[in-house]
N, C-alpha and C. Protein backbone atom coordinates (compact mmCIF):
# COMPACT_ATOMS: atom_id res chain seq x y z
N UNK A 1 -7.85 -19.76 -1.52
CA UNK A 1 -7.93 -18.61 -2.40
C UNK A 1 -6.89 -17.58 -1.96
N UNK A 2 -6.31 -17.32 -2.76
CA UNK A 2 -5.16 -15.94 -2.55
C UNK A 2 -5.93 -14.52 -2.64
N UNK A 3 -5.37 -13.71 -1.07
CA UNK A 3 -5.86 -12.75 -0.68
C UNK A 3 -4.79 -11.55 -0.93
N UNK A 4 -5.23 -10.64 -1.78
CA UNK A 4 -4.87 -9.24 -1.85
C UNK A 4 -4.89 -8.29 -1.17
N UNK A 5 -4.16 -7.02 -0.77
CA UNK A 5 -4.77 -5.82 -0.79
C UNK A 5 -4.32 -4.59 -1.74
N UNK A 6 -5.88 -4.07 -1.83
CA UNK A 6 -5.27 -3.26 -2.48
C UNK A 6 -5.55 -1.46 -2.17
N UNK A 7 -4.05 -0.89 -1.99
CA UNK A 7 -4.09 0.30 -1.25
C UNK A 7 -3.75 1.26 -2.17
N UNK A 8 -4.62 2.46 -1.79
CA UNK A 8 -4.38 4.11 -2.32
C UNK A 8 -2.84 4.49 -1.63
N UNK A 9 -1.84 4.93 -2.54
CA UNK A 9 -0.71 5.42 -2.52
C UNK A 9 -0.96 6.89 -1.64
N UNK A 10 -0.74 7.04 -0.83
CA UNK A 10 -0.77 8.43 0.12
C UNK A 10 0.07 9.29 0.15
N UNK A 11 0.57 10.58 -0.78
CA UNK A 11 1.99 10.93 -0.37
C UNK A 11 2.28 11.18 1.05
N UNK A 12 3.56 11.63 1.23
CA UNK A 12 4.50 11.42 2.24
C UNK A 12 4.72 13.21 2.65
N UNK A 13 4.34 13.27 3.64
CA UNK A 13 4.16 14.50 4.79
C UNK A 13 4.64 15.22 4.15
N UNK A 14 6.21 15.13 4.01
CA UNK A 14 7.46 16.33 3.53
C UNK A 14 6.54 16.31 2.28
N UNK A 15 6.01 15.97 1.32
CA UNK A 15 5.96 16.23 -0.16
C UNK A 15 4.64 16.91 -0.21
N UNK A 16 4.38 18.29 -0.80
CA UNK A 16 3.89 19.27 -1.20
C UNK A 16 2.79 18.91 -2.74
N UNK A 17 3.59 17.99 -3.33
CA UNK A 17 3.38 17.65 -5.03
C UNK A 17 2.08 16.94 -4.32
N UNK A 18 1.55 16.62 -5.88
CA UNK A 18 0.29 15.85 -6.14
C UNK A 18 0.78 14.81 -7.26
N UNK A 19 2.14 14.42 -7.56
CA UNK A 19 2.28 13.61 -8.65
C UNK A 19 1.66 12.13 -8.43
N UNK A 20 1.90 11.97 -6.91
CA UNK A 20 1.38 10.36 -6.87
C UNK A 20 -0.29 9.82 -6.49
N UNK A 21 -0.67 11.49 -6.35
CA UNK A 21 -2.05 11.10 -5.89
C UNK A 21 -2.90 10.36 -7.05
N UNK A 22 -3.97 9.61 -6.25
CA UNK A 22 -4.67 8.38 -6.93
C UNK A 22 -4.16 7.63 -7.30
N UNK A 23 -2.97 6.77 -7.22
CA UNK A 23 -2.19 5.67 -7.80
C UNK A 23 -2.85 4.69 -6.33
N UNK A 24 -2.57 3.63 -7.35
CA UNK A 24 -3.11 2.11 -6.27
C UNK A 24 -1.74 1.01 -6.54
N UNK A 25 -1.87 0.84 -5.27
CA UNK A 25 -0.63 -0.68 -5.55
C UNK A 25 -1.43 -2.12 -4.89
N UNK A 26 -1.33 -2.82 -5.45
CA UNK A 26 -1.91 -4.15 -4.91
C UNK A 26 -1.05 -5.05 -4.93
N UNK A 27 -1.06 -5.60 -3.51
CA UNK A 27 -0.14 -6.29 -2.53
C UNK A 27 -0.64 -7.80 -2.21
N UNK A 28 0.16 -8.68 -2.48
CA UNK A 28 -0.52 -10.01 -2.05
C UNK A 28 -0.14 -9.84 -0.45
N UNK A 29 -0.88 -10.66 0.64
CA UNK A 29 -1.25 -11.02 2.19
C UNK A 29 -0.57 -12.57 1.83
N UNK A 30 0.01 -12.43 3.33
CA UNK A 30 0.96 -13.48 3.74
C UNK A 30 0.52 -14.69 3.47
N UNK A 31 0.55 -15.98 3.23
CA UNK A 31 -0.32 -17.15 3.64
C UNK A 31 0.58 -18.36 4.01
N UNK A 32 1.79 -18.33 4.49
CA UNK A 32 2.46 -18.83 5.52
C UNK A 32 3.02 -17.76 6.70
N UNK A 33 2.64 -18.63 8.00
CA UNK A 33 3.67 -17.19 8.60
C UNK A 33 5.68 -17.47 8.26
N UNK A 34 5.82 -16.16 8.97
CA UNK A 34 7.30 -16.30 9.08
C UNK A 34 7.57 -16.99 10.45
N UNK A 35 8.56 -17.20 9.95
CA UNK A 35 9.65 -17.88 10.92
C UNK A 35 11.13 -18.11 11.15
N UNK A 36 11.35 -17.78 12.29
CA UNK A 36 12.95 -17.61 12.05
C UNK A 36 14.06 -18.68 11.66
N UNK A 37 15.01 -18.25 11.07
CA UNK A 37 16.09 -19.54 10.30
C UNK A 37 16.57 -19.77 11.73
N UNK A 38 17.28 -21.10 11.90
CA UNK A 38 18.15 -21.36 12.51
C UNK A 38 19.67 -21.09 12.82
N UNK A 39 19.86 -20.90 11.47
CA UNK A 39 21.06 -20.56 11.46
C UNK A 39 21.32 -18.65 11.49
N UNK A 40 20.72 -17.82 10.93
CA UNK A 40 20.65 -17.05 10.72
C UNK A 40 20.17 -15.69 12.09
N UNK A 41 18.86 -16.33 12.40
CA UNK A 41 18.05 -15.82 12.97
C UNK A 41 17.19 -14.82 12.60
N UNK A 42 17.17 -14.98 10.94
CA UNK A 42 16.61 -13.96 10.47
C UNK A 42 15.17 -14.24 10.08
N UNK A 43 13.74 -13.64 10.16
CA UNK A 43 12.43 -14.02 9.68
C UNK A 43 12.44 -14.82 8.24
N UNK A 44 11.98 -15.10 7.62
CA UNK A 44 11.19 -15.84 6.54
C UNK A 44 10.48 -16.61 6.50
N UNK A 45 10.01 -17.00 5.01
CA UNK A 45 9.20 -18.23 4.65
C UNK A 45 9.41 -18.21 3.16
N UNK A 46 8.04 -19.77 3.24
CA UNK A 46 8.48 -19.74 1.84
C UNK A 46 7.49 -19.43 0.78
N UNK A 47 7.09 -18.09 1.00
CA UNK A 47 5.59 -17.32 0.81
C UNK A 47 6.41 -15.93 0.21
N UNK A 48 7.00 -16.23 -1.58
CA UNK A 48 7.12 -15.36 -2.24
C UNK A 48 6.72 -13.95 -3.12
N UNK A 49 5.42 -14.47 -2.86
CA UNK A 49 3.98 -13.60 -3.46
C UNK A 49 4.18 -12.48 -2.58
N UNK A 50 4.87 -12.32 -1.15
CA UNK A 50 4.51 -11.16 -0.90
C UNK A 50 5.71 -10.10 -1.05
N UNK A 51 6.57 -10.40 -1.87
CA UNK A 51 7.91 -9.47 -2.26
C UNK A 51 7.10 -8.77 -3.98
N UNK A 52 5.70 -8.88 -4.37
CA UNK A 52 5.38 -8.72 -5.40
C UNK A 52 4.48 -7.72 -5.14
N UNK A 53 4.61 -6.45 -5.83
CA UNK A 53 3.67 -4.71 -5.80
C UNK A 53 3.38 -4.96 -7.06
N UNK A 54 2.08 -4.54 -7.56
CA UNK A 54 1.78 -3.83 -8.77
C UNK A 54 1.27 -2.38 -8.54
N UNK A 55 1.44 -1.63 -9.16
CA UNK A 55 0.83 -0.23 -9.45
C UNK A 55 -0.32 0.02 -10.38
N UNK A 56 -0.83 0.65 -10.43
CA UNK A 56 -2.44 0.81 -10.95
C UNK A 56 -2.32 2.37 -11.01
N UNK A 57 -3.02 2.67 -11.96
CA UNK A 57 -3.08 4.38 -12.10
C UNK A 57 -4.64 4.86 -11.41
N UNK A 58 -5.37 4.02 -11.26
CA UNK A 58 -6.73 3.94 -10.82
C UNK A 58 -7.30 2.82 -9.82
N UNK A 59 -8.03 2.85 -9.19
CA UNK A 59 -8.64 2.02 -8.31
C UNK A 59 -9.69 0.60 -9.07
N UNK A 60 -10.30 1.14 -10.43
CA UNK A 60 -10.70 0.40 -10.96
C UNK A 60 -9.89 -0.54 -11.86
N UNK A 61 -8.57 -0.01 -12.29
CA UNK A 61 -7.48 -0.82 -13.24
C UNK A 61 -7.44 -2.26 -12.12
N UNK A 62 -6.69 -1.59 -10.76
CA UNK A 62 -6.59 -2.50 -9.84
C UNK A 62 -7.77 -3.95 -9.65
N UNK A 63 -8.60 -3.40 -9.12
CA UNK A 63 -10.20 -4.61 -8.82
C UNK A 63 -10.20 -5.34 -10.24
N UNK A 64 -10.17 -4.60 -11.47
CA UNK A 64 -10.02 -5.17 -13.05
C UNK A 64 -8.82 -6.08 -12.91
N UNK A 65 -8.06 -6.28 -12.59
CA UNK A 65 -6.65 -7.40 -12.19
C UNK A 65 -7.25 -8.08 -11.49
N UNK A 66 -7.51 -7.54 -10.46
CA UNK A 66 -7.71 -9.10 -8.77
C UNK A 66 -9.04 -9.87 -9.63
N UNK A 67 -10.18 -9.01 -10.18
CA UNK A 67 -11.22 -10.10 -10.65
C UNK A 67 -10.31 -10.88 -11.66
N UNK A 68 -9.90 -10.64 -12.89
CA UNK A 68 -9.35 -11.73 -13.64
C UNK A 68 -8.47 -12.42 -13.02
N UNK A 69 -7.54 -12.44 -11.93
CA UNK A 69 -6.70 -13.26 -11.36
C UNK A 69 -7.14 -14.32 -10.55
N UNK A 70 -8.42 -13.87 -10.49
CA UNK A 70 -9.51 -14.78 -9.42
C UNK A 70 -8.65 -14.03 -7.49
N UNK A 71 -8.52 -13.36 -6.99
CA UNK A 71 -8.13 -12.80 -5.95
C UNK A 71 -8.87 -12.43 -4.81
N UNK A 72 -9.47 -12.62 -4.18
CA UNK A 72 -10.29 -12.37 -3.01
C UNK A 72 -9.52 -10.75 -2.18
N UNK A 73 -9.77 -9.77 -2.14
CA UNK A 73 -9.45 -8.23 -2.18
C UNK A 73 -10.23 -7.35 -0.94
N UNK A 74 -9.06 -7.26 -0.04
CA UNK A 74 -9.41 -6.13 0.48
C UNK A 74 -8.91 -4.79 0.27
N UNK A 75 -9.57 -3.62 0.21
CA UNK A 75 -9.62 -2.60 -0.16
C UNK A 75 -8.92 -1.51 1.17
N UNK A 76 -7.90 -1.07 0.45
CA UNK A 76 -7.73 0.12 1.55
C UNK A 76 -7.29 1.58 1.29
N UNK A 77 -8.68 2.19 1.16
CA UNK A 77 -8.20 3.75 0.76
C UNK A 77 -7.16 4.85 1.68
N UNK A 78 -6.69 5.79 1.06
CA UNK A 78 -6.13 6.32 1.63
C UNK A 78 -6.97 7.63 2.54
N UNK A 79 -6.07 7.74 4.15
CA UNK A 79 -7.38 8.62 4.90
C UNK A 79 -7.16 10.34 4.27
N UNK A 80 -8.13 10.60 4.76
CA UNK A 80 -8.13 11.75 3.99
C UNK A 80 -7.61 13.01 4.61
N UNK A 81 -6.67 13.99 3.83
CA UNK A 81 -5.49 14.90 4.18
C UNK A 81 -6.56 16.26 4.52
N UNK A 82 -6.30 16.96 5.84
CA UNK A 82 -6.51 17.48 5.92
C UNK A 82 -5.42 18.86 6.04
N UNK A 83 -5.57 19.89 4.91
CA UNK A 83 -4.38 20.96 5.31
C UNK A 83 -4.50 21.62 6.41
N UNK A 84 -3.38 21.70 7.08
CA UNK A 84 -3.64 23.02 8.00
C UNK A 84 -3.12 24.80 7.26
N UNK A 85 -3.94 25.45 6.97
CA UNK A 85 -3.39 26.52 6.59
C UNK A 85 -2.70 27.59 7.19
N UNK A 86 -2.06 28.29 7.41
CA UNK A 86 -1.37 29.31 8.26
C UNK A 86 -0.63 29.96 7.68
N UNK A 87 -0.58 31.17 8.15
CA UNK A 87 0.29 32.52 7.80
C UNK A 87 1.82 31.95 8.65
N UNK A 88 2.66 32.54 8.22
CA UNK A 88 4.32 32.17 8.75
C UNK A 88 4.12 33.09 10.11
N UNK A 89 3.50 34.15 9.90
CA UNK A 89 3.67 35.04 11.85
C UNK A 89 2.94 34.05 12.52
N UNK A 90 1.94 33.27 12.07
CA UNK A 90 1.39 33.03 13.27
C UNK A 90 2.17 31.84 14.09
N UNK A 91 3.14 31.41 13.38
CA UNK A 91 4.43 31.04 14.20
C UNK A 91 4.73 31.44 15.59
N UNK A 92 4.76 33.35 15.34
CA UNK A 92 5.59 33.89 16.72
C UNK A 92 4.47 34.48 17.77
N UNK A 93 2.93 33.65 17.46
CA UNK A 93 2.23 34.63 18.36
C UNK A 93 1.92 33.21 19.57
């Protein structure tokens, strides 16, 4: 059975916005390992499924895919942001 995950999009430290919050991407899990070429020395395999993202606007769009795909799904929310608030002086104290 082909194993998923599927993760809450987290923005990114520097970014202030809320445009990407609640978006889900679901990711197929490896099911050959890698291994290095000979010639190359570079990782691969021949386990294409995992160069493949979908996006989801919701958590339920997502699980609504993996059940019809038949997908066995682990779930991984995003942790939760805590602000730190502060005045700019309290910089210089």
């Amino acid at each position: 059975m082909t194993v998923a995950r599927i993760i809450e999009i987290q923005r990114k430290t520097t970014q202030s916005g809320k445009a990407r919050d609640g978006k889900w991407t679901l990711e197929y899990e490896r099911e050959q390992p890698q291994r290095p070429d000979p010639l190359t020395g570079w990782s691969g395999s021949g386990d294409t499924k995992t160069q493949v993202r979908l996006t989801f606007d919701t958590r339920e769009e997502a699980l609504a895919y993996a059940t019809r795909k038949g997908l066995a799904v682990h779930l991984v929310p995003a942790p939760p942001v805590a602000l730190k608030l502060q005045a700019y002086a309290d910089n210089f104290r």
